[in-house]
N, C-alpha and C. Protein backbone atom coordinates (compact mmCIF):
# COMPACT_ATOMS: atom_id res chain seq x y z
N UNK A 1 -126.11 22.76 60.95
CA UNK A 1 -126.84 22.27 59.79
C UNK A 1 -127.10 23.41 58.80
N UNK A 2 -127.51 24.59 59.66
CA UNK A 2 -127.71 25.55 58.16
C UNK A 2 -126.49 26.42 57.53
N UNK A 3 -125.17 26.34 58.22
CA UNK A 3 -123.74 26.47 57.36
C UNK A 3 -123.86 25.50 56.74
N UNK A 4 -124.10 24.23 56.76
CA UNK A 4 -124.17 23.29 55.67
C UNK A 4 -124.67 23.72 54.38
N UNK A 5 -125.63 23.75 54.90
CA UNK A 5 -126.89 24.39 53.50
C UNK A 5 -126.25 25.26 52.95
N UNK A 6 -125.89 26.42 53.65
CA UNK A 6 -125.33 27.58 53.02
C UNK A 6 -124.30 27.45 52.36
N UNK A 7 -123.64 26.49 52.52
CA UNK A 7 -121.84 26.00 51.77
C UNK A 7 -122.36 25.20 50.56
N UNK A 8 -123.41 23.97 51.05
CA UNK A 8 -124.02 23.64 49.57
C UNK A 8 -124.66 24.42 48.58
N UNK A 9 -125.36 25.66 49.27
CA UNK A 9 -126.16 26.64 47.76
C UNK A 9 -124.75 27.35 47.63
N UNK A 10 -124.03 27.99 48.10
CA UNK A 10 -123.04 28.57 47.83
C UNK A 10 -121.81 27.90 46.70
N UNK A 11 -121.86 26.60 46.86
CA UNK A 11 -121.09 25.54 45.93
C UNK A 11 -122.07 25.43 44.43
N UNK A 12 -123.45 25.46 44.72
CA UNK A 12 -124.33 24.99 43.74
C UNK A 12 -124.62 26.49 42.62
N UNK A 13 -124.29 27.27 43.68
CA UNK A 13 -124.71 28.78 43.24
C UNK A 13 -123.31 28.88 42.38
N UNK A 14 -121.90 28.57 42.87
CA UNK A 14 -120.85 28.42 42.10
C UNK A 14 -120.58 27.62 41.06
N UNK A 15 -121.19 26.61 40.80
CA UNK A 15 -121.39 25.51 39.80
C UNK A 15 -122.06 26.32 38.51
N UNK A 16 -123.28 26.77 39.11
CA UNK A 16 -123.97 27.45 38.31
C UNK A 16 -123.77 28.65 37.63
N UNK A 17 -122.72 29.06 38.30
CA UNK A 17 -122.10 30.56 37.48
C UNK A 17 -121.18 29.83 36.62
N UNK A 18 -120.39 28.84 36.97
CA UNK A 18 -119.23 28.61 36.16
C UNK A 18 -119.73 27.98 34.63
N UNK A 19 -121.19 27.12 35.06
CA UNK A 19 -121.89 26.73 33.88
C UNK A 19 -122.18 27.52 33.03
N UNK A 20 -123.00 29.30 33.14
CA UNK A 20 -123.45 29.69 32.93
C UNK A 20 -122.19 30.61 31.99
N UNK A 21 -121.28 30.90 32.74
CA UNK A 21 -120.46 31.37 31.69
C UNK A 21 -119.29 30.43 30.95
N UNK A 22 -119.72 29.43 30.97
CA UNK A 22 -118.92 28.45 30.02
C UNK A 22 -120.16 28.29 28.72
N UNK A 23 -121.32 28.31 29.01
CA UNK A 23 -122.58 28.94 27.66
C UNK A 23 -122.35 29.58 26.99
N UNK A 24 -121.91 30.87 27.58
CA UNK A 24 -121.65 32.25 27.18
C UNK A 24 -120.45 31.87 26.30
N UNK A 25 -119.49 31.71 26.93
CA UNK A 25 -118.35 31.43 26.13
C UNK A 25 -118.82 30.63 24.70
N UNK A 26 -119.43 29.54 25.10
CA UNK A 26 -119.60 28.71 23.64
C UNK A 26 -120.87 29.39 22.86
N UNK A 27 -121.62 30.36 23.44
CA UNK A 27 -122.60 30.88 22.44
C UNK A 27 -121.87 32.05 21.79
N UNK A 28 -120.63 32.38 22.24
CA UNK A 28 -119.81 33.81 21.54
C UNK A 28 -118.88 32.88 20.43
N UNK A 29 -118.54 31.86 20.56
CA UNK A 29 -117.42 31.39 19.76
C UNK A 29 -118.56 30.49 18.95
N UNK A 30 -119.67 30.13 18.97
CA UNK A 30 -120.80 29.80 17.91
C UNK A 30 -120.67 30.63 17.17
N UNK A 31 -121.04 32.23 17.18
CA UNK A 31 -121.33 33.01 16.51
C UNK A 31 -120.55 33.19 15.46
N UNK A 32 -119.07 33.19 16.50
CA UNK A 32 -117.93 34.04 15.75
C UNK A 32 -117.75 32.81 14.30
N UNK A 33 -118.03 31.69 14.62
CA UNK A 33 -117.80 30.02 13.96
C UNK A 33 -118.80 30.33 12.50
N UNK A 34 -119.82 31.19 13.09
CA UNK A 34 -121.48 31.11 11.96
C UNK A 34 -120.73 32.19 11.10
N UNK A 35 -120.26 33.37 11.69
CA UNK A 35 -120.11 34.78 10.80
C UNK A 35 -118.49 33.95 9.56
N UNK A 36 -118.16 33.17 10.22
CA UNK A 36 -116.87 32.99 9.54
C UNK A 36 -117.31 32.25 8.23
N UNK A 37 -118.18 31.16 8.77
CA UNK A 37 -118.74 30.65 7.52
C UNK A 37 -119.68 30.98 6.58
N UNK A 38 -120.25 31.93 7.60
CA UNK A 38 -120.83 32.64 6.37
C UNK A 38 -119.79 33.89 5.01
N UNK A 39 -119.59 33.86 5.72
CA UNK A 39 -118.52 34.44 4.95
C UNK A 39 -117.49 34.21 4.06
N UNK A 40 -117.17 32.56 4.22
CA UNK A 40 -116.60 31.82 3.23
C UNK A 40 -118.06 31.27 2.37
N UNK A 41 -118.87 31.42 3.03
CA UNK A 41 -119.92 30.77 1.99
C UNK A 41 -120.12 31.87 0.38
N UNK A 42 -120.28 33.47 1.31
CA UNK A 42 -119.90 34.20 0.64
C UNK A 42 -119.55 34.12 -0.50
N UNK A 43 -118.17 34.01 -0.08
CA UNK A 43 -116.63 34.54 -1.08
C UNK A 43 -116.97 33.17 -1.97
N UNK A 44 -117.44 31.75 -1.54
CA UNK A 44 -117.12 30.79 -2.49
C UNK A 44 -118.20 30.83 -3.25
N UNK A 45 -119.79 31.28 -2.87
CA UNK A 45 -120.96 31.70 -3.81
C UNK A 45 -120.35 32.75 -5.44
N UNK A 46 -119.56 33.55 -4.77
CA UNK A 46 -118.99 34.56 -5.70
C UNK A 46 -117.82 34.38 -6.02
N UNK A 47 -117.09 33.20 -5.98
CA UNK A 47 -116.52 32.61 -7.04
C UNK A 47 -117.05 31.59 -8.28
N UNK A 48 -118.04 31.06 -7.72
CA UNK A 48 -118.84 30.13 -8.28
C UNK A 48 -119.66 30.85 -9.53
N UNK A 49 -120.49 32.26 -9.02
CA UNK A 49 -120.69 32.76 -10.25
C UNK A 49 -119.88 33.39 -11.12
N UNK A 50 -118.81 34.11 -10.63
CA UNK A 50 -117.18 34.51 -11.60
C UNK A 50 -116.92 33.09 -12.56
N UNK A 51 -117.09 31.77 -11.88
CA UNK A 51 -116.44 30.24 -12.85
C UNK A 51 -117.75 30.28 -13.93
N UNK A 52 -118.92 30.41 -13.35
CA UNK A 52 -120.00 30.41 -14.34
C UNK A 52 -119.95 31.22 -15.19
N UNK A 53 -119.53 32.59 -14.92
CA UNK A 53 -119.53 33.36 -16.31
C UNK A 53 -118.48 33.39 -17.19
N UNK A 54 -117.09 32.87 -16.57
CA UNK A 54 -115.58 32.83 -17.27
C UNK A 54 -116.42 31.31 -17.77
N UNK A 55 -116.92 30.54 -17.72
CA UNK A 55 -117.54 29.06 -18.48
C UNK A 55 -118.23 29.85 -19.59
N UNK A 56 -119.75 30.51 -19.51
CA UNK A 56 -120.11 31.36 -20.55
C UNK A 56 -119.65 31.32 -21.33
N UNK A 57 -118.36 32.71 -21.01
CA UNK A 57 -117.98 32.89 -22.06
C UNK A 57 -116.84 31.85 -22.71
N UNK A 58 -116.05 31.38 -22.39
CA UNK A 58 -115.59 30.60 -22.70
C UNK A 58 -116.08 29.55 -23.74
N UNK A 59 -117.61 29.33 -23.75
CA UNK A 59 -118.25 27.80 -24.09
C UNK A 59 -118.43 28.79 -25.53
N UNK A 60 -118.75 30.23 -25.55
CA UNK A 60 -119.43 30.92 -26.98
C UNK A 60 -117.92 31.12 -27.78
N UNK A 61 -117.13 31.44 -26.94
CA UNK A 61 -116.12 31.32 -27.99
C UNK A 61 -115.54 30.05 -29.08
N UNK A 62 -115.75 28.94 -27.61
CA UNK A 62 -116.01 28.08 -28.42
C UNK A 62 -116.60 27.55 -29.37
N UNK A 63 -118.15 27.81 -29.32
CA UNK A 63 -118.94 27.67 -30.69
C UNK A 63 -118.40 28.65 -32.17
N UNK A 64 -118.10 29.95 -31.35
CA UNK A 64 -117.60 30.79 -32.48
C UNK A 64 -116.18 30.31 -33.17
N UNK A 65 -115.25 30.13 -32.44
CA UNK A 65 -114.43 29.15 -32.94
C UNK A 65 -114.27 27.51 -34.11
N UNK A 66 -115.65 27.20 -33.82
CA UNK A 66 -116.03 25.95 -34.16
C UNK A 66 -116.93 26.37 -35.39
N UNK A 67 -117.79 27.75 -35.58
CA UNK A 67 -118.14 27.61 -36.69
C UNK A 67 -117.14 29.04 -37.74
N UNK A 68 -115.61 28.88 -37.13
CA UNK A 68 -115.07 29.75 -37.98
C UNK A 68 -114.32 28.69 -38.64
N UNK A 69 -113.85 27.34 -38.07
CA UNK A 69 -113.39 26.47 -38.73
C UNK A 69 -113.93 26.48 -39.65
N UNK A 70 -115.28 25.76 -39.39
CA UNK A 70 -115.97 25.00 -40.53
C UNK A 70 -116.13 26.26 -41.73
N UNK A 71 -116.09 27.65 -41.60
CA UNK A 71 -116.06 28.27 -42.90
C UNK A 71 -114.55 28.30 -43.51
N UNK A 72 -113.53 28.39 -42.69
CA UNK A 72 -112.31 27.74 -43.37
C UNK A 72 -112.17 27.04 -44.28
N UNK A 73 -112.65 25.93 -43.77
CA UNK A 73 -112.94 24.24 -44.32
C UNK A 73 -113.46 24.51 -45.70
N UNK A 74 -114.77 25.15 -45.52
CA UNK A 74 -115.89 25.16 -46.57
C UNK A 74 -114.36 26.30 -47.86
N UNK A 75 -114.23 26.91 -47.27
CA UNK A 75 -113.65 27.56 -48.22
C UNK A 75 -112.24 27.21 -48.92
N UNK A 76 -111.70 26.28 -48.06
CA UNK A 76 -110.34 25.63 -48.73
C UNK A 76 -110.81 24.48 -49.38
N UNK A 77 -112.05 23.96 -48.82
CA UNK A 77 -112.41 23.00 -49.90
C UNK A 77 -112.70 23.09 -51.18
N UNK A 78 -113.40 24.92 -51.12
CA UNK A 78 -113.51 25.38 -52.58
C UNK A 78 -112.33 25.74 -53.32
N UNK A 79 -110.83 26.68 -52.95
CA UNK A 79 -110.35 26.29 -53.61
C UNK A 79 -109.65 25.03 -53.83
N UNK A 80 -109.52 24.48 -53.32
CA UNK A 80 -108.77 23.00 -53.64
C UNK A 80 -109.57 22.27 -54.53
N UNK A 81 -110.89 22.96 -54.82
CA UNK A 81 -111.96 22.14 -55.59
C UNK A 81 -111.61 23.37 -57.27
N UNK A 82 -111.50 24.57 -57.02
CA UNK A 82 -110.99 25.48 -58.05
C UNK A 82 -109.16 24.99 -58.89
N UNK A 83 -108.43 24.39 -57.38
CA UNK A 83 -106.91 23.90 -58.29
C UNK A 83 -106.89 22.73 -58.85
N UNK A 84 -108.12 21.49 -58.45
CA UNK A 84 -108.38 20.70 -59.20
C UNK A 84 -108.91 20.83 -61.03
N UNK A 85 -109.31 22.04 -61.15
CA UNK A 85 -110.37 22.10 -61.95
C UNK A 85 -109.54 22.86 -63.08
N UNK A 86 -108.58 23.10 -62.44
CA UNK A 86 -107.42 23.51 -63.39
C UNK A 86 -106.17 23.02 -63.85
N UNK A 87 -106.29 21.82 -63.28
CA UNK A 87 -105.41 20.95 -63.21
C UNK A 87 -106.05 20.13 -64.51
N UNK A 88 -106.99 20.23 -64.75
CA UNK A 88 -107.91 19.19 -65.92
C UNK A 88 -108.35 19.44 -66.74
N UNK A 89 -107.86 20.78 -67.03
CA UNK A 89 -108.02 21.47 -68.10
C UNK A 89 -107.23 21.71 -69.01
């Protein structure tokens, strides 16, 4: 009866190691899983502000663009308003 016992803690004692480092295993490949994503979280945080500032600037050029037209405009309207005016004379 007590080889019994001893073959059952010895089985249970083996159960328990094999559990214990199958933990291990999945608490090392957690980690390695966390550092990876953090790390793409990273790289995609700091692309995100690189798109925000290439947007920036991008959006002021645009306004600057938009009010170089309109002095174009303003100014071909004047002469076209000057070749009229000579045209009627």
């Amino acid at each position: 009866m007590a080889l019994i016992d001893q073959e059952h803690e010895v089985d249970t004692l083996g159960h328990l190691e094999d559990r214990i480092q199958k933990a291990v295993e999945l608490v090392v490949r957690l980690r390695q899983e966390k550092e990876a994503a953090l790390k793409e979280l990273a790289e995609t945080q700091s692309a995100w502000e690189e798109a925000q500032t290439s947007n920036q600037k991008l959006s002021e050029e645009l306004e600057s663009m938009r009010a170089e037209r309109k002095q174009v405009r303003n100014r071909l309207e004047r002469l076209l308003g000057h070749i009229d005016t000579l045209g009627t004379e």
